[in-house]
C-alpha atoms as a PDB file:
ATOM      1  CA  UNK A   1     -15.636  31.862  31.369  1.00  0.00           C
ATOM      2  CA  UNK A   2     -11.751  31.006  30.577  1.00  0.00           C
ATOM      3  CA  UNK A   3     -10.622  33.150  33.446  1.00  0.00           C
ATOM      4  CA  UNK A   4     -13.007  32.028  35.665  1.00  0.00           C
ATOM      5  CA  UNK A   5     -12.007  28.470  35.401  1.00  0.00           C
ATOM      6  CA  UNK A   6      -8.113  30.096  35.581  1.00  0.00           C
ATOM      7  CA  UNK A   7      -9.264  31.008  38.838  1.00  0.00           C
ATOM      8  CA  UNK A   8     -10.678  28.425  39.939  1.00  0.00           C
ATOM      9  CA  UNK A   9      -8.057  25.835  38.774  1.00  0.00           C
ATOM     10  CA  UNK A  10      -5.373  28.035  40.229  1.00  0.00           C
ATOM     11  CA  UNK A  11      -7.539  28.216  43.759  1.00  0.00           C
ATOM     12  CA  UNK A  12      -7.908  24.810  44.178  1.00  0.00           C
ATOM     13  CA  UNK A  13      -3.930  24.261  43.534  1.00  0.00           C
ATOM     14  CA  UNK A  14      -3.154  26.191  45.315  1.00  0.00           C
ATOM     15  CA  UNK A  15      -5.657  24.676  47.925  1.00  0.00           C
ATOM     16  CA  UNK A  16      -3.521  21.365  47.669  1.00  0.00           C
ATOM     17  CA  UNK A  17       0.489  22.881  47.623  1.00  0.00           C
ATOM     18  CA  UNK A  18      -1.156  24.479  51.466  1.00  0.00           C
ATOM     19  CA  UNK A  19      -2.343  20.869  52.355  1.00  0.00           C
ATOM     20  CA  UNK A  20       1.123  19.067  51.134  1.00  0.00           C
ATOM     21  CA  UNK A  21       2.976  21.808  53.012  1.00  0.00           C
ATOM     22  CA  UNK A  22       0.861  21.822  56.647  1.00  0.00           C
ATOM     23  CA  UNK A  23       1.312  18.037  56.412  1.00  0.00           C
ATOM     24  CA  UNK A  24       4.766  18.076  55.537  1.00  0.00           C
ATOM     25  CA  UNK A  25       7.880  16.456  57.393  1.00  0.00           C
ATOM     26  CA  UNK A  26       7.583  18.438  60.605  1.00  0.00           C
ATOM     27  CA  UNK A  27       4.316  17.456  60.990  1.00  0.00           C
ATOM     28  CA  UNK A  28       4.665  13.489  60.243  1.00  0.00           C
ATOM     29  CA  UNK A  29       7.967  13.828  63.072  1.00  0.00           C
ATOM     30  CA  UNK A  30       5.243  15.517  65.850  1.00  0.00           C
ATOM     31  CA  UNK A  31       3.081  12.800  65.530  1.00  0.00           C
ATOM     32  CA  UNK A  32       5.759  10.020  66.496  1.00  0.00           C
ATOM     33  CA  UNK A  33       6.864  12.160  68.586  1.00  0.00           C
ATOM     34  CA  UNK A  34       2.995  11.867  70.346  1.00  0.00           C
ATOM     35  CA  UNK A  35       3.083   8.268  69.416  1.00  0.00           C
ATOM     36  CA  UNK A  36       0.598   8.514  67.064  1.00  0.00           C
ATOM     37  CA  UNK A  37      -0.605   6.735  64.053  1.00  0.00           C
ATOM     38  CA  UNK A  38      -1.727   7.596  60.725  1.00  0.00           C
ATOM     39  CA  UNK A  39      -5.209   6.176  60.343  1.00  0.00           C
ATOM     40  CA  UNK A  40      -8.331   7.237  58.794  1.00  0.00           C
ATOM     41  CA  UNK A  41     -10.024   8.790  61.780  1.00  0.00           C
ATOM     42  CA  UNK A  42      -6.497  10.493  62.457  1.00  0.00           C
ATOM     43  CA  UNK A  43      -6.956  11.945  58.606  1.00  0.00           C
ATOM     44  CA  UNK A  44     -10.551  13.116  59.637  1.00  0.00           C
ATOM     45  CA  UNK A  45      -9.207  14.692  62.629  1.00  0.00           C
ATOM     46  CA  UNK A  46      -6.707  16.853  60.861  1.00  0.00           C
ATOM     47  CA  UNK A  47      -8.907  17.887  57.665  1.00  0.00           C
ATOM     48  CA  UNK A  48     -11.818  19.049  60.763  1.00  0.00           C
ATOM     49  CA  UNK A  49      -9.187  21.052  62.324  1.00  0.00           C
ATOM     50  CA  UNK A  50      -7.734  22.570  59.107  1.00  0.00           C
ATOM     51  CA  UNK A  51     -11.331  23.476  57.709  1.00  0.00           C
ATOM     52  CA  UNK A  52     -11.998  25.034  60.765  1.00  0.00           C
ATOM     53  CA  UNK A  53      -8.813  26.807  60.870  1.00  0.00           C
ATOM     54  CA  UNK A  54      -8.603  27.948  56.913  1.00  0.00           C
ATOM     55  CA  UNK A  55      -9.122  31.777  57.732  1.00  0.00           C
ATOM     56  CA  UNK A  56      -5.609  31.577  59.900  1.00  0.00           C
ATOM     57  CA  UNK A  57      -4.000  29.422  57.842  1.00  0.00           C
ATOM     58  CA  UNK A  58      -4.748  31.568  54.956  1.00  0.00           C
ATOM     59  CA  UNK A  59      -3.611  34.585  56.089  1.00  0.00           C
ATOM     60  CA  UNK A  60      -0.599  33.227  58.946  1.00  0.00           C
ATOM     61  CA  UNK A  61       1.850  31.754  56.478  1.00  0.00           C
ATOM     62  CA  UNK A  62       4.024  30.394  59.353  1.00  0.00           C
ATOM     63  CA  UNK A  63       0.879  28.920  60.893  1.00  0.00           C
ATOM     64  CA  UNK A  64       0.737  25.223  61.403  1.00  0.00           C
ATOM     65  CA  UNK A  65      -1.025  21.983  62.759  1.00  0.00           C
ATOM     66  CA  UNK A  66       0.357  20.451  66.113  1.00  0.00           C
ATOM     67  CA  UNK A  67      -0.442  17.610  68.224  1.00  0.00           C
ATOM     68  CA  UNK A  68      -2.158  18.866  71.250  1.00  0.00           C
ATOM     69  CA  UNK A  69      -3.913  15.913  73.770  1.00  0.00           C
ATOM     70  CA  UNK A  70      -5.698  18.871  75.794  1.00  0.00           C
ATOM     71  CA  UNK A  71      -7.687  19.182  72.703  1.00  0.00           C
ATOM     72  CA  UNK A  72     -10.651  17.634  71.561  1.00  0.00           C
ATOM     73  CA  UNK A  73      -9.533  16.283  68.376  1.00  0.00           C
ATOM     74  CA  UNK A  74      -5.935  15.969  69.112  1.00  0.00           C
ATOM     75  CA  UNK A  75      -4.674  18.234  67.196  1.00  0.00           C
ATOM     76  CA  UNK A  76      -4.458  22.809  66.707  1.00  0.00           C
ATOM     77  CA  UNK A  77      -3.278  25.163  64.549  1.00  0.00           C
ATOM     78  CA  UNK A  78      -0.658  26.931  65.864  1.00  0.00           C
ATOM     79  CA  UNK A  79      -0.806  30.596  64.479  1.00  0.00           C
ATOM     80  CA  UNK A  80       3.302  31.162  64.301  1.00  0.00           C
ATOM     81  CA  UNK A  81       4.651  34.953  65.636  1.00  0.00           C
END
């Protein structure tokens, strides 16, 4: 049971260092750059796009989340080279 709750612990921080890294500098300077504001439905927006998105951003480490006004939501994952 310990090393299943290692696991699971370790999954879910790393979980979080992948959030505070997508949603890092880079992406805070893209959205002024779109004139865009950090609101709850903004918030909503991104989490959507990054649950539906986890399988690249899992395995494309230089993957990352863009603004993108052709979208729906305003904003994609870009999958990197």
């Amino acid at each position: 049971m310990d090393r299943l709750e290692f696991g699971y612990s370790h999954g879910f921080t790393d979980g979080i260092q992948m959030v505070r890294r997508l949603l890092g500098e880079s992406f805070f300077d893209d959205m002024r750059r779109h004139k865009r504001k950090w609101t709850a439905k903004t918030f909503d927006s991104v989490m959507k796009v990054m649950i539906d998105n986890r399988e690249i951003l899992r395995e494309c480490p230089d993957s990352f989340i863009r603004c993108n006004n052709a979208v729906s939501d305003g904003f994609e994952v870009w999958k990197g080279r």
